[in-house]
C-alpha atoms as a PDB file:
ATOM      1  CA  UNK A   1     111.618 115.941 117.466  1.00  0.00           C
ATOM      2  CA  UNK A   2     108.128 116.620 119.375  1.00  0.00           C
ATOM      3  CA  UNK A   3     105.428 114.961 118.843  1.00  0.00           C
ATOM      4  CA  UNK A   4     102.926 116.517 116.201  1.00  0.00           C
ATOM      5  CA  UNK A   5      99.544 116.234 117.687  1.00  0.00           C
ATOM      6  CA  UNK A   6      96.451 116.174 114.382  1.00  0.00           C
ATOM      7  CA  UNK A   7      94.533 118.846 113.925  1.00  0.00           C
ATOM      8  CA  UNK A   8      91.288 119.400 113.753  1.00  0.00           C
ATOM      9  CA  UNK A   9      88.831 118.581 111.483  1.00  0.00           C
ATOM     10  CA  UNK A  10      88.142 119.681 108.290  1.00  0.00           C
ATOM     11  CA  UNK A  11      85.235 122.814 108.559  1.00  0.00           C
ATOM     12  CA  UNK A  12      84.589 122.008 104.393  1.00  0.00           C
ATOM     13  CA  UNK A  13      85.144 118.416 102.695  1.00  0.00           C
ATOM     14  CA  UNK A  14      88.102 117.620 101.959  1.00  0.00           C
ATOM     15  CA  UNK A  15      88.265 116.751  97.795  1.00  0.00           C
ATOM     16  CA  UNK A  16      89.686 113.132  98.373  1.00  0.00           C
ATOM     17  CA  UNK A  17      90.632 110.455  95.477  1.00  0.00           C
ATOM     18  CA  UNK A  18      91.585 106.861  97.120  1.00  0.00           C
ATOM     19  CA  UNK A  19      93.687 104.916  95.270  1.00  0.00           C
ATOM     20  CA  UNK A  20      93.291 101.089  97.117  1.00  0.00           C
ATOM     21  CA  UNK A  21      93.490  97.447  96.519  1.00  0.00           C
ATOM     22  CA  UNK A  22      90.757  96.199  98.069  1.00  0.00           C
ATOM     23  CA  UNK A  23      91.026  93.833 100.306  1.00  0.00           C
ATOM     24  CA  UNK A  24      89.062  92.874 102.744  1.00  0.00           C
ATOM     25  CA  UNK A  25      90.292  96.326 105.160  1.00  0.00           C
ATOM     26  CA  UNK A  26      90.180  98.490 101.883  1.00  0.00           C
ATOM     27  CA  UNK A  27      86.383  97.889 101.790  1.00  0.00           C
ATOM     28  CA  UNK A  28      85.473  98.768 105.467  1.00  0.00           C
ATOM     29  CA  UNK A  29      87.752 102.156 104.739  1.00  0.00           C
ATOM     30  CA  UNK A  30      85.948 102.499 101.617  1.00  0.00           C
ATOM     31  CA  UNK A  31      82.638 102.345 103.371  1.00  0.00           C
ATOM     32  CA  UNK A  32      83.526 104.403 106.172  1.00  0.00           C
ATOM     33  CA  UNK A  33      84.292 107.141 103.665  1.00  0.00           C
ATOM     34  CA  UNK A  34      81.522 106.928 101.499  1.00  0.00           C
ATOM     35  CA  UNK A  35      79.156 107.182 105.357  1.00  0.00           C
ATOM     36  CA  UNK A  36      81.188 110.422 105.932  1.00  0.00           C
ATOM     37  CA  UNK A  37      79.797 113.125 103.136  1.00  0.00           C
ATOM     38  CA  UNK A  38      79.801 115.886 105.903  1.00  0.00           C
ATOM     39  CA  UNK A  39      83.945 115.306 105.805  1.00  0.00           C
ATOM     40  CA  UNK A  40      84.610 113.754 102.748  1.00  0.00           C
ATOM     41  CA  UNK A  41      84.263 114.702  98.920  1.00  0.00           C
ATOM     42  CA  UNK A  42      85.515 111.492  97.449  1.00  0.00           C
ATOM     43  CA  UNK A  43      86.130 112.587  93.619  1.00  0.00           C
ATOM     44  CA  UNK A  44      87.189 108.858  92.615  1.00  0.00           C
ATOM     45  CA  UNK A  45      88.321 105.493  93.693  1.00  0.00           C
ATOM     46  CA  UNK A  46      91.122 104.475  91.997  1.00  0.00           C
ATOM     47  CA  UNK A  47      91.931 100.591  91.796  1.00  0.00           C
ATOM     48  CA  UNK A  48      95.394  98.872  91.787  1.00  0.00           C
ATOM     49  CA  UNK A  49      96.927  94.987  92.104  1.00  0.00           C
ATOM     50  CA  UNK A  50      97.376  94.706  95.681  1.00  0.00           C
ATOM     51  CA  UNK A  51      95.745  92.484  97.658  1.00  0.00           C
ATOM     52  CA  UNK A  52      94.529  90.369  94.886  1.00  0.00           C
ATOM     53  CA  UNK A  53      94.707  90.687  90.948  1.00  0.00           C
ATOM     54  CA  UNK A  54      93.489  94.288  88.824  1.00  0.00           C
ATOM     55  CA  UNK A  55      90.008  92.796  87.930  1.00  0.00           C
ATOM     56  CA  UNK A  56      89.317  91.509  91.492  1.00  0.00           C
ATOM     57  CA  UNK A  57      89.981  94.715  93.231  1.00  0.00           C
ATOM     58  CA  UNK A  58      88.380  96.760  90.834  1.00  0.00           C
ATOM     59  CA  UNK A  59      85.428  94.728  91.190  1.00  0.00           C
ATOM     60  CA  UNK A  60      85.158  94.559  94.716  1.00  0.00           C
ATOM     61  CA  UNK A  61      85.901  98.952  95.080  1.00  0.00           C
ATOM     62  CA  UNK A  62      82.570  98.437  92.903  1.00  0.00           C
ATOM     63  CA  UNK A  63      81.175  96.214  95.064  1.00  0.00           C
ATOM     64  CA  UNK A  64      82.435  98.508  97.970  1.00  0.00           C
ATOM     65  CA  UNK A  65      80.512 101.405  96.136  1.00  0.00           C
ATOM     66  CA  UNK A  66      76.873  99.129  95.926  1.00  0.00           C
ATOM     67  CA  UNK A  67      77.131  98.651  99.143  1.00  0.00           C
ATOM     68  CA  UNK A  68      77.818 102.330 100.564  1.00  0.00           C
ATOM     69  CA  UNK A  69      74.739 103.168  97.553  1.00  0.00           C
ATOM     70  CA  UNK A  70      77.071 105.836  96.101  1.00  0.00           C
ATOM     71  CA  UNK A  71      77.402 104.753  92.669  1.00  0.00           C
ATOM     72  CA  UNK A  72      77.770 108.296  91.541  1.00  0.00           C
ATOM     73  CA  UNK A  73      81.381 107.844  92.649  1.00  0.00           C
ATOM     74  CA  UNK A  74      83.610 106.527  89.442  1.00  0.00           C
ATOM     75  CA  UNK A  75      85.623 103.570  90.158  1.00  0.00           C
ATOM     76  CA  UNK A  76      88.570 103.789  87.635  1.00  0.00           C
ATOM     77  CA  UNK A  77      91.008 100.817  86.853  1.00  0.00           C
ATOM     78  CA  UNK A  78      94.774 101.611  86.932  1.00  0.00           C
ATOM     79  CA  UNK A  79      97.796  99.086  87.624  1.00  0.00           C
ATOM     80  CA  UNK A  80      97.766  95.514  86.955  1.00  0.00           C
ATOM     81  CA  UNK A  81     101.687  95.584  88.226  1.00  0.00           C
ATOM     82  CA  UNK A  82     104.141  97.084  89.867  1.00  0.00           C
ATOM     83  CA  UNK A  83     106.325  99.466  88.196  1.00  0.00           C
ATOM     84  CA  UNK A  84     109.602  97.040  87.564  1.00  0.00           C
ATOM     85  CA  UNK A  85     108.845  94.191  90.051  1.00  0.00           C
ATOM     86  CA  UNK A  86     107.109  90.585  89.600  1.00  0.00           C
ATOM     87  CA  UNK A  87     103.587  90.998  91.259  1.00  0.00           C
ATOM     88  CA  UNK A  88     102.899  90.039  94.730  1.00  0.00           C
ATOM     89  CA  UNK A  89      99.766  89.160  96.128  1.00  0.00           C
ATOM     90  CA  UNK A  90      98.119  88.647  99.559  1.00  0.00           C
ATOM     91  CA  UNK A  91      95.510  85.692  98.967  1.00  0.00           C
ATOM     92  CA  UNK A  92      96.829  84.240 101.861  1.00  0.00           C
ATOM     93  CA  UNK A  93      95.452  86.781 104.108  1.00  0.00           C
ATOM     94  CA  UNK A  94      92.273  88.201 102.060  1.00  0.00           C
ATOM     95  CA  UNK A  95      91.128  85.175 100.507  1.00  0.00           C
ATOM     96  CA  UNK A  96      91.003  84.118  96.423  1.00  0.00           C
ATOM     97  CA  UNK A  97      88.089  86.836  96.017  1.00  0.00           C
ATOM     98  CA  UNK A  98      90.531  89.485  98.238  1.00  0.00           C
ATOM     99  CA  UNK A  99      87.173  89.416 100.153  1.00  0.00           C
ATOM    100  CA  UNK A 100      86.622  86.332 103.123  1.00  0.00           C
ATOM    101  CA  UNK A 101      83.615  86.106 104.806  1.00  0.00           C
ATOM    102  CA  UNK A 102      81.244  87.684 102.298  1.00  0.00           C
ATOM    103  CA  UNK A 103      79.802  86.352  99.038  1.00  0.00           C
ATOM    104  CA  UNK A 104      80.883  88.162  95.893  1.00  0.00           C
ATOM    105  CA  UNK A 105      79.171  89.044  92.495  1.00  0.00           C
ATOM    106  CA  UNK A 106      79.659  91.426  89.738  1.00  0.00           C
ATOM    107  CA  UNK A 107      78.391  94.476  90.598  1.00  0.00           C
ATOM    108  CA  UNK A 108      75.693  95.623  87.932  1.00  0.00           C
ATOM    109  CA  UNK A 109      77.576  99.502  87.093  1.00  0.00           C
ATOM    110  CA  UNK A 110      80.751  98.670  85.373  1.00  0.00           C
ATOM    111  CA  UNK A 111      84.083 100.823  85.288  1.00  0.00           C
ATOM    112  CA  UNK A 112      84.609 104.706  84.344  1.00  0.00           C
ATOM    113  CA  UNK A 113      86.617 104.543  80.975  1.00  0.00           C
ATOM    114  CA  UNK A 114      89.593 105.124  81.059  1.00  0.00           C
ATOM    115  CA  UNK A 115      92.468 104.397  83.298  1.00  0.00           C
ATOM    116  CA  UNK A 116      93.560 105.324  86.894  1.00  0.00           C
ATOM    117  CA  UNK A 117      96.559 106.858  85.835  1.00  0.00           C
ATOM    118  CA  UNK A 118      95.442 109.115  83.290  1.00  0.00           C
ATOM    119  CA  UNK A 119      92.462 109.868  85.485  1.00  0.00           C
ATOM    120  CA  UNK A 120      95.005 111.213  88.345  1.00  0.00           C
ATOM    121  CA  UNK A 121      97.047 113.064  85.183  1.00  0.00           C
ATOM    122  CA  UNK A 122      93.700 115.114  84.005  1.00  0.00           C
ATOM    123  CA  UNK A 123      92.723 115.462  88.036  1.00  0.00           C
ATOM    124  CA  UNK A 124      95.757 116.819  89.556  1.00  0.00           C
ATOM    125  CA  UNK A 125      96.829 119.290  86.449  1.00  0.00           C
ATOM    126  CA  UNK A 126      93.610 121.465  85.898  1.00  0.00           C
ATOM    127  CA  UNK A 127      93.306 121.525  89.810  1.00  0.00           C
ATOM    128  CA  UNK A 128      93.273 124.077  92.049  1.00  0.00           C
ATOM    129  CA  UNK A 129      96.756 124.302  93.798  1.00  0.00           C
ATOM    130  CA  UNK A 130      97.359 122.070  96.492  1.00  0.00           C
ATOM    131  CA  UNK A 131      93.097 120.971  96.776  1.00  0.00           C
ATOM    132  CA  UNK A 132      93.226 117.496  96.468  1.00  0.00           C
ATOM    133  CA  UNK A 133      94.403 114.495  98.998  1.00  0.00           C
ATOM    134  CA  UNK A 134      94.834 111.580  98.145  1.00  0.00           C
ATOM    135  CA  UNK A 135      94.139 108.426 100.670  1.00  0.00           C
ATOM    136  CA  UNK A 136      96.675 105.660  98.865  1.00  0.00           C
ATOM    137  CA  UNK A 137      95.661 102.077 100.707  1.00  0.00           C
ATOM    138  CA  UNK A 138      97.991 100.292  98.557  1.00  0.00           C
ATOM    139  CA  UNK A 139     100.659  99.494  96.535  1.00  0.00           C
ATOM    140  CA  UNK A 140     101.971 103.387  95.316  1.00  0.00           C
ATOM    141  CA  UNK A 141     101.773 102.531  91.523  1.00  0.00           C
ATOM    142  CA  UNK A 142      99.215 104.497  90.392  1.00  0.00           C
ATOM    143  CA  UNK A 143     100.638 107.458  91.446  1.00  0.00           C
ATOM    144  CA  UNK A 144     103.979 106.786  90.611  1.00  0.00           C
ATOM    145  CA  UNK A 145     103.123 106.301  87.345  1.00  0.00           C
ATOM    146  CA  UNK A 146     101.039 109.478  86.868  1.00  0.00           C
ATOM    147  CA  UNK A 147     103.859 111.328  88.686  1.00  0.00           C
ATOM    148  CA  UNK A 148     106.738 109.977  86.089  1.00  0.00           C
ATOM    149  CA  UNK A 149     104.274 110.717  83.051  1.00  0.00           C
ATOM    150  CA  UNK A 150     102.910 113.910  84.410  1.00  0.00           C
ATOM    151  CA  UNK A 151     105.436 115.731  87.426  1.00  0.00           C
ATOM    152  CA  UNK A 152     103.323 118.814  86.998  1.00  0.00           C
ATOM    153  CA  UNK A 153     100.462 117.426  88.348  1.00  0.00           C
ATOM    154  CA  UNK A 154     102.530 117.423  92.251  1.00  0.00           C
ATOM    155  CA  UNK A 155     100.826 121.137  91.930  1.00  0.00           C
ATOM    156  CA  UNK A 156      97.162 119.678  92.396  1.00  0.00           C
ATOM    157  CA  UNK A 157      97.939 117.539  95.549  1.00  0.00           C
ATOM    158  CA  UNK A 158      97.345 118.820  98.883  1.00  0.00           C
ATOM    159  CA  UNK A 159      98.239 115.768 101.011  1.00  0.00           C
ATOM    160  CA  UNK A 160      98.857 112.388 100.476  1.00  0.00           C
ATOM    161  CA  UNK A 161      97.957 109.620 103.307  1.00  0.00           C
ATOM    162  CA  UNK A 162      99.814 106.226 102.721  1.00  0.00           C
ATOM    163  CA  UNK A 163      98.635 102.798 104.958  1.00  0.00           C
ATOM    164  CA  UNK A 164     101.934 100.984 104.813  1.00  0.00           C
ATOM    165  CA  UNK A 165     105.354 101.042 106.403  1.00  0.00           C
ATOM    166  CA  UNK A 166     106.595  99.284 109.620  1.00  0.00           C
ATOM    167  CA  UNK A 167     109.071 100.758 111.750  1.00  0.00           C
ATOM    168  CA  UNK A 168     109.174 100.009 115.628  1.00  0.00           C
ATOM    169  CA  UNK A 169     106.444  97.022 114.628  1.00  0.00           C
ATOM    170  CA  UNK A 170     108.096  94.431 112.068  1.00  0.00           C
ATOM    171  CA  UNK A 171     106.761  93.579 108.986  1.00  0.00           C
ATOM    172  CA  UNK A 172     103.693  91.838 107.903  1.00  0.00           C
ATOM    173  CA  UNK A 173     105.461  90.027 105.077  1.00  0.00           C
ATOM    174  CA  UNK A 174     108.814  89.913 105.678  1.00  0.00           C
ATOM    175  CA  UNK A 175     110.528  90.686 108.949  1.00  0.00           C
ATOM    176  CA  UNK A 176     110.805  94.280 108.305  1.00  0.00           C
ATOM    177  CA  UNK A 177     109.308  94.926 105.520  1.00  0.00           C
ATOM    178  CA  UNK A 178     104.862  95.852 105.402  1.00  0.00           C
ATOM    179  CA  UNK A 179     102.816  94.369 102.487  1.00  0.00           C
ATOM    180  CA  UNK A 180     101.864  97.654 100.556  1.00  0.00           C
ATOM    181  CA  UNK A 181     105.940  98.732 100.481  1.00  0.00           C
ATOM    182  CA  UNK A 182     106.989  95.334  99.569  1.00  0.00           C
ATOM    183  CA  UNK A 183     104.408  94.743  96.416  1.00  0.00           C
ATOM    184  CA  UNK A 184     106.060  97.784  94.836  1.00  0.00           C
ATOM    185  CA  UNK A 185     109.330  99.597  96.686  1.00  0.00           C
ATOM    186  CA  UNK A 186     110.497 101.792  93.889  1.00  0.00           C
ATOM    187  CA  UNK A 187     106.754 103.242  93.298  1.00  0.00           C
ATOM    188  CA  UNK A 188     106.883 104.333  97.003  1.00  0.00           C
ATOM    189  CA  UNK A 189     110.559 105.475  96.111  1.00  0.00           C
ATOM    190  CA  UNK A 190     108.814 107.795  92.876  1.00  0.00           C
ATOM    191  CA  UNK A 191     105.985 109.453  95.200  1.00  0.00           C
ATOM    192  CA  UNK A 192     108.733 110.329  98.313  1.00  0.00           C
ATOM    193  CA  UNK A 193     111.281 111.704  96.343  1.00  0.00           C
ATOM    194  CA  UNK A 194     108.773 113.909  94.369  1.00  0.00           C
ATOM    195  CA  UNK A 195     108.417 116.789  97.299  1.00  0.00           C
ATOM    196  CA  UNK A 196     104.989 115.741  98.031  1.00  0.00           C
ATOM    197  CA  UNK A 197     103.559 116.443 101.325  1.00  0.00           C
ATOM    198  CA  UNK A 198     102.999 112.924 103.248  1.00  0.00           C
ATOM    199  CA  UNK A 199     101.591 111.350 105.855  1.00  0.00           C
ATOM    200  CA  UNK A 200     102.373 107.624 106.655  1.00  0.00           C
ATOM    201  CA  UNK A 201      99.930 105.054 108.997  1.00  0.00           C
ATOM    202  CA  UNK A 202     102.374 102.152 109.132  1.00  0.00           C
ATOM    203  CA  UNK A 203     101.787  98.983 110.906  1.00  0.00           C
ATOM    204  CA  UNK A 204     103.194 100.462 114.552  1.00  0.00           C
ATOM    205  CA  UNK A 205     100.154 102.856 114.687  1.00  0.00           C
ATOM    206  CA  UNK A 206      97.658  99.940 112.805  1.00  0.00           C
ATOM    207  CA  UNK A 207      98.825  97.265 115.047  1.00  0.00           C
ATOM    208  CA  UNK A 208      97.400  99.633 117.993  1.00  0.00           C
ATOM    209  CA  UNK A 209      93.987  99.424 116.579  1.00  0.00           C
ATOM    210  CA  UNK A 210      92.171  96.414 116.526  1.00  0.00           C
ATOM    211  CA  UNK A 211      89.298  94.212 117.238  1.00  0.00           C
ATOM    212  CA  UNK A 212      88.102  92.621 120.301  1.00  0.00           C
ATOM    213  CA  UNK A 213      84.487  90.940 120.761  1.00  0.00           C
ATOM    214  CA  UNK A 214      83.542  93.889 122.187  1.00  0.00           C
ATOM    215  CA  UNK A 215      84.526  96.399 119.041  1.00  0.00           C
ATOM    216  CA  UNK A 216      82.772  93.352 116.636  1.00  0.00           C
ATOM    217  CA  UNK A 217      79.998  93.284 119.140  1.00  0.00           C
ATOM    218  CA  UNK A 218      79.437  97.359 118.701  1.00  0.00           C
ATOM    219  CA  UNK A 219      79.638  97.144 115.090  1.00  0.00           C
ATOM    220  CA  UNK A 220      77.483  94.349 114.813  1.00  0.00           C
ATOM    221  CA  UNK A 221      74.889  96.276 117.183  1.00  0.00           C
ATOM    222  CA  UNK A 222      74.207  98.776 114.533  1.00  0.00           C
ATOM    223  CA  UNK A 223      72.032  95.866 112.640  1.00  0.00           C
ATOM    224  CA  UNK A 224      72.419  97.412 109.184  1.00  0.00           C
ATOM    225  CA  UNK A 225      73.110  95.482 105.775  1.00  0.00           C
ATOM    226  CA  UNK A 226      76.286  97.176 105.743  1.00  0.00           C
ATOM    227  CA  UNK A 227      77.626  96.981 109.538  1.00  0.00           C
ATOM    228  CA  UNK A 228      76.678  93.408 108.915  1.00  0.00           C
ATOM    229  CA  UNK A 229      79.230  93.069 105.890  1.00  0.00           C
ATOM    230  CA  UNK A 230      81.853  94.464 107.682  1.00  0.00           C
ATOM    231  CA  UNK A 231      81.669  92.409 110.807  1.00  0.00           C
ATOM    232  CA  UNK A 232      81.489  89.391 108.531  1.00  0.00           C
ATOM    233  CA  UNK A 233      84.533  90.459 106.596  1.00  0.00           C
ATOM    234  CA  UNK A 234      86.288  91.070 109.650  1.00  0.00           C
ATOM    235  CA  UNK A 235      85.471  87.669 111.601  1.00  0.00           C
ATOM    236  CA  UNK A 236      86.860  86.079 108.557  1.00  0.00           C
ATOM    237  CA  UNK A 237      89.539  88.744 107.917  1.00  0.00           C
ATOM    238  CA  UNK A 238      91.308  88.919 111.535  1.00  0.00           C
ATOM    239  CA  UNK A 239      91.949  85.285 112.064  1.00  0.00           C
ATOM    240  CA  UNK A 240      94.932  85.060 110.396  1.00  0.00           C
ATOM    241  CA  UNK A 241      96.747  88.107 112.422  1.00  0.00           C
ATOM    242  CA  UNK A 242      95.302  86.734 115.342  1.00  0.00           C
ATOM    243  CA  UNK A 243      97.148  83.731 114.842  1.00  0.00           C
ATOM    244  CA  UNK A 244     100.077  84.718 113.578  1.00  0.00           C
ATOM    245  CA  UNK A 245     100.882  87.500 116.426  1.00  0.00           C
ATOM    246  CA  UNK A 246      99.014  85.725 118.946  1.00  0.00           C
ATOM    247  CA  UNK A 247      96.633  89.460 119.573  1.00  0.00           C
ATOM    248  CA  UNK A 248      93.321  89.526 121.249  1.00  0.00           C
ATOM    249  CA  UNK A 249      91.839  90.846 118.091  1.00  0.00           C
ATOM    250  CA  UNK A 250      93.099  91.942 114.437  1.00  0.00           C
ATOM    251  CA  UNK A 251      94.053  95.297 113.168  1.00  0.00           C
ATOM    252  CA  UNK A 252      91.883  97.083 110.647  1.00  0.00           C
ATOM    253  CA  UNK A 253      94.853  99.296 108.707  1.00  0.00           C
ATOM    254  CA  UNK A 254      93.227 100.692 106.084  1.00  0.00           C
ATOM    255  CA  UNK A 255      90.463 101.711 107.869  1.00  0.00           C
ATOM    256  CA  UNK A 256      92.566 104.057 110.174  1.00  0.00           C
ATOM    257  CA  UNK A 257      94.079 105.850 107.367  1.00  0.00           C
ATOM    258  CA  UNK A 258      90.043 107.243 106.738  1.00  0.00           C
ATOM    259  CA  UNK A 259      89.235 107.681 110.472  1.00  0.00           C
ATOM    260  CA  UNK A 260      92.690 109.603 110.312  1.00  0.00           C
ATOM    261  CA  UNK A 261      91.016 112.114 107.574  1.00  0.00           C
ATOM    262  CA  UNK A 262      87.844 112.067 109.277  1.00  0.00           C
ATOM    263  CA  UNK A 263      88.928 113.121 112.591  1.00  0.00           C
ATOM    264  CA  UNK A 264      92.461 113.789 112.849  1.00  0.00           C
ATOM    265  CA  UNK A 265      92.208 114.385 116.622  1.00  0.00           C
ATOM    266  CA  UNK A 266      92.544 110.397 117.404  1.00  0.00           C
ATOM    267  CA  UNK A 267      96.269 110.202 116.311  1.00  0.00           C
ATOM    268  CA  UNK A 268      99.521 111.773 117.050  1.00  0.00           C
ATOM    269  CA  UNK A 269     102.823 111.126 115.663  1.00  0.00           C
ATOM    270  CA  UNK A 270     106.062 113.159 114.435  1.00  0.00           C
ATOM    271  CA  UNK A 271     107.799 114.278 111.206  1.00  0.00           C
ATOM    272  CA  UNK A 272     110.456 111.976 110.125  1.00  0.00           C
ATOM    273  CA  UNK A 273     113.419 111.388 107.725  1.00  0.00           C
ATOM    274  CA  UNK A 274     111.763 108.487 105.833  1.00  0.00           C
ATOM    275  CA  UNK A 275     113.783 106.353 103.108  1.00  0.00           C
ATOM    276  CA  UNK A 276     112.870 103.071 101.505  1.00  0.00           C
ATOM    277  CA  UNK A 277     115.473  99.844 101.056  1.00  0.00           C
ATOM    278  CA  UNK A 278     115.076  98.989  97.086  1.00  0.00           C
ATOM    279  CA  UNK A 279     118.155  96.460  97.452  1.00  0.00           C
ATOM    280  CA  UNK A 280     117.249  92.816  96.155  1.00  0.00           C
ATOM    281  CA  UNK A 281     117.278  90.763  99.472  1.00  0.00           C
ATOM    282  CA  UNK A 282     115.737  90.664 102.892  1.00  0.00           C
ATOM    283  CA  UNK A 283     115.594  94.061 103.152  1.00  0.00           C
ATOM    284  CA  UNK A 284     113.600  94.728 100.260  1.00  0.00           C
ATOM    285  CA  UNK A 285     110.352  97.066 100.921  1.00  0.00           C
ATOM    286  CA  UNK A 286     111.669  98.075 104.123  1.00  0.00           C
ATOM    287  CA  UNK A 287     111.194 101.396 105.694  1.00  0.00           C
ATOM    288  CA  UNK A 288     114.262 103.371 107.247  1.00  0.00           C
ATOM    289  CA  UNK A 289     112.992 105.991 109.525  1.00  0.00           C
ATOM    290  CA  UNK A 290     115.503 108.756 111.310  1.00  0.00           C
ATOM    291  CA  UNK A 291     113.293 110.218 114.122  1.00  0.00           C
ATOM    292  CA  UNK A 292     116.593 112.649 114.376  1.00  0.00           C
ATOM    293  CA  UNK A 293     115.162 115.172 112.535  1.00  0.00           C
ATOM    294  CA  UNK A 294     116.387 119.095 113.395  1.00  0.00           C
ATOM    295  CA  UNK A 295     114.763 122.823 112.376  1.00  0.00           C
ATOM    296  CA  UNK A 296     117.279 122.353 109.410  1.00  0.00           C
ATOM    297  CA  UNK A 297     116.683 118.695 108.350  1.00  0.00           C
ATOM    298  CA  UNK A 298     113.116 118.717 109.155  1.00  0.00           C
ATOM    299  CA  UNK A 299     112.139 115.598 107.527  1.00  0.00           C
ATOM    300  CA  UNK A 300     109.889 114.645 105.066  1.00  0.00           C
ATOM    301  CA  UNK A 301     107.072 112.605 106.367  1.00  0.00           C
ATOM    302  CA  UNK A 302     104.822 112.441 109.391  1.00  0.00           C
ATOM    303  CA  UNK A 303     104.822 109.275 110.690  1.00  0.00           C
ATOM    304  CA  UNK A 304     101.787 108.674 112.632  1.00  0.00           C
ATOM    305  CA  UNK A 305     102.705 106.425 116.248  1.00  0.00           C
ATOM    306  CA  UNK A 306      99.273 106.888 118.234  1.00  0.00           C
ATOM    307  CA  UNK A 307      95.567 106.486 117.968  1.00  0.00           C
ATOM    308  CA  UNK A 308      92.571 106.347 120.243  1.00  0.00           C
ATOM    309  CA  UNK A 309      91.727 103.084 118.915  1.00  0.00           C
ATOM    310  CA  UNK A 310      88.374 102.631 120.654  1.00  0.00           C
ATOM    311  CA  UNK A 311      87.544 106.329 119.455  1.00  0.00           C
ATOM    312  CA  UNK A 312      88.517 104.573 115.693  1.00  0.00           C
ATOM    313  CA  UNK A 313      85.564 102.275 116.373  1.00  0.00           C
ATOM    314  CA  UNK A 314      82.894 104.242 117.866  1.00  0.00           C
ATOM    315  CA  UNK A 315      83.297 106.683 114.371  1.00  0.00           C
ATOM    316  CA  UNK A 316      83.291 103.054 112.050  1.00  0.00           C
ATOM    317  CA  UNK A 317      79.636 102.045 113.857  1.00  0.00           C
ATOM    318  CA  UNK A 318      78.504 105.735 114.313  1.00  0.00           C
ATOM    319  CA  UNK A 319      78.954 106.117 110.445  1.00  0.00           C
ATOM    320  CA  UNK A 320      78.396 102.830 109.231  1.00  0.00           C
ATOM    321  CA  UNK A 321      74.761 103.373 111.251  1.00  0.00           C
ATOM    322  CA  UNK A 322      74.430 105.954 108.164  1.00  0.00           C
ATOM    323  CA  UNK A 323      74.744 103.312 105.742  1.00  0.00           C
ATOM    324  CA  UNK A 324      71.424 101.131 104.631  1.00  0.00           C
END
């Protein structure tokens, strides 16, 4: 099918919740939303296990939040597993603290009560029809969840943007298979089969946008404490890609999925058939995509392939610049 070139930008905020696991790429995309008011009307952030353990990414979306100074956004706790698998973490990549190259403290405003889940239930079913998108930089539990307790609340969503899935690229943690898939399959299984209107950044599109000394050297130019933080997160943070695909710099994948929301113009990719292997094996977490879609089997994802990747990092320091 033809490629689907993005849009253009939003003329009003867009009402956004992100759901993430941050992560040492969670909290640059975190930041880069919270520098983007004009674009963005982040509602929430909700937190999952991902990247590293419930209370760890909770406290560093909070620690996200300080650092953005928008602690008028509530930071909500949600999934401290997946739905029916053992949890999997990434410490190997994101460090014991899911956060390399920074120090980390408790951040003095604590958690919104309540949970995630039940925040995304009240959200999504008193909402206007089809207002809200959700940006979902992790594992899909949260969702899931609120989608099995609550399917009315599919009414409230306008979009949702996933970071995970690996098609042409392999996988990040297995060979096929892309971390955020893997850590919880059949929650990614709940949210596609529920008729929800998706958008995917997977690892062929992420793996296109990355770092080089010059990108660092840009970001680090904007001589802010928070440009600072993210090019010491990402020295730290790209090392181990670097190595382990041999690249001239690292990919910043959660990142894109904001820039993506921000200014759709900088990708491109098509609608797909999209499934997800749930078998026990090597297969696990994969992601089957049939780019054989037709006017009667349309398919039901977009599946973005493209971005201007330098154009990704001209927004990150242009907005981060907005930061303190």
């Amino acid at each position: 099918m033809a490629v689907l070139l993005a849009g253009a930008a939003q003329v009003a905020p867009l009402d956004l919740i992100i759901d993430t696991d941050p992560g040492a790429d969670d909290v640059v995309a975190l930041l880069l939303a919270m520098a983007s008011a004009e674009e963005l009307n982040i509602r929430a952030i909700t937190t999952v296990a991902g990247n590293v353990r419930l209370d760890k990414t909770s406290r560093n979306a909070r620690l996200a939040r300080e650092w953005g100074g928008r602690e008028e956004i509530p930071v909500y706790a949600g999934a401290a597993r997946p739905l029916l698998r053992s949890p999997v973490y990434a410490e190997n990549v994101h460090g014991g603290e899911g956060l390399p190259g920074v120090a980390v403290h408790e951040p003095a405003q604590g958690l919104a009560e309540g949970s995630a889940v039940q925040y995304l239930v009240d959200t999504l079913s008193t909402a206007e029809s089809h207002s809200i998108t959700l940006a979902i930089l992790g594992p899909q539990t949260n969702l899931a969840l609120a989608l099995i307790r609550a399917p009315a609340i599919l009414r409230g969503i306008k979009e949702v943007v996933v970071m995970g899935g690996a098609h042409v690229n392999a996988g990040n943690i297995t060979p096929v298979a892309e971390f955020n898939l893997y850590a919880d399959a059949e929650a990614a299984e709940v949210v596609l089969s529920s008729g929800v209107k998706l958008t995917y950044l997977p690892l062929d599109v992420t793996h296109k946008v990355l770092t080089s000394d010059a990108r660092l050297a840009q970001l680090a130019a904007v001589n802010n404490q928070a440009s600072r933080r993210v090019v010491d997160i990402l020295n730290a943070y790209i090392k181990a890609d670097m190595q382990r695909y041999g690249m001239p710099g690292g990919p910043v994948h959660d990142a894109s999925v904001i820039a993506y929301l921000i200014k759709p113009s900088l990708f491109s990719g098509r609608r797909v058939e999209l499934q997800v292997d749930r078998r026990a094996g090597m297969t696990y977490g994969q992601t089957l995509v049939n780019e054989y879609t037709s006017t009667e089997q349309p398919g039901n994802v977009v599946w973005i392939e493209e971005a201007d990747a330098q154009g990704v990092f001209d927004l990150l320091s242009t907005r981060l610049a907005c930061l303190k």
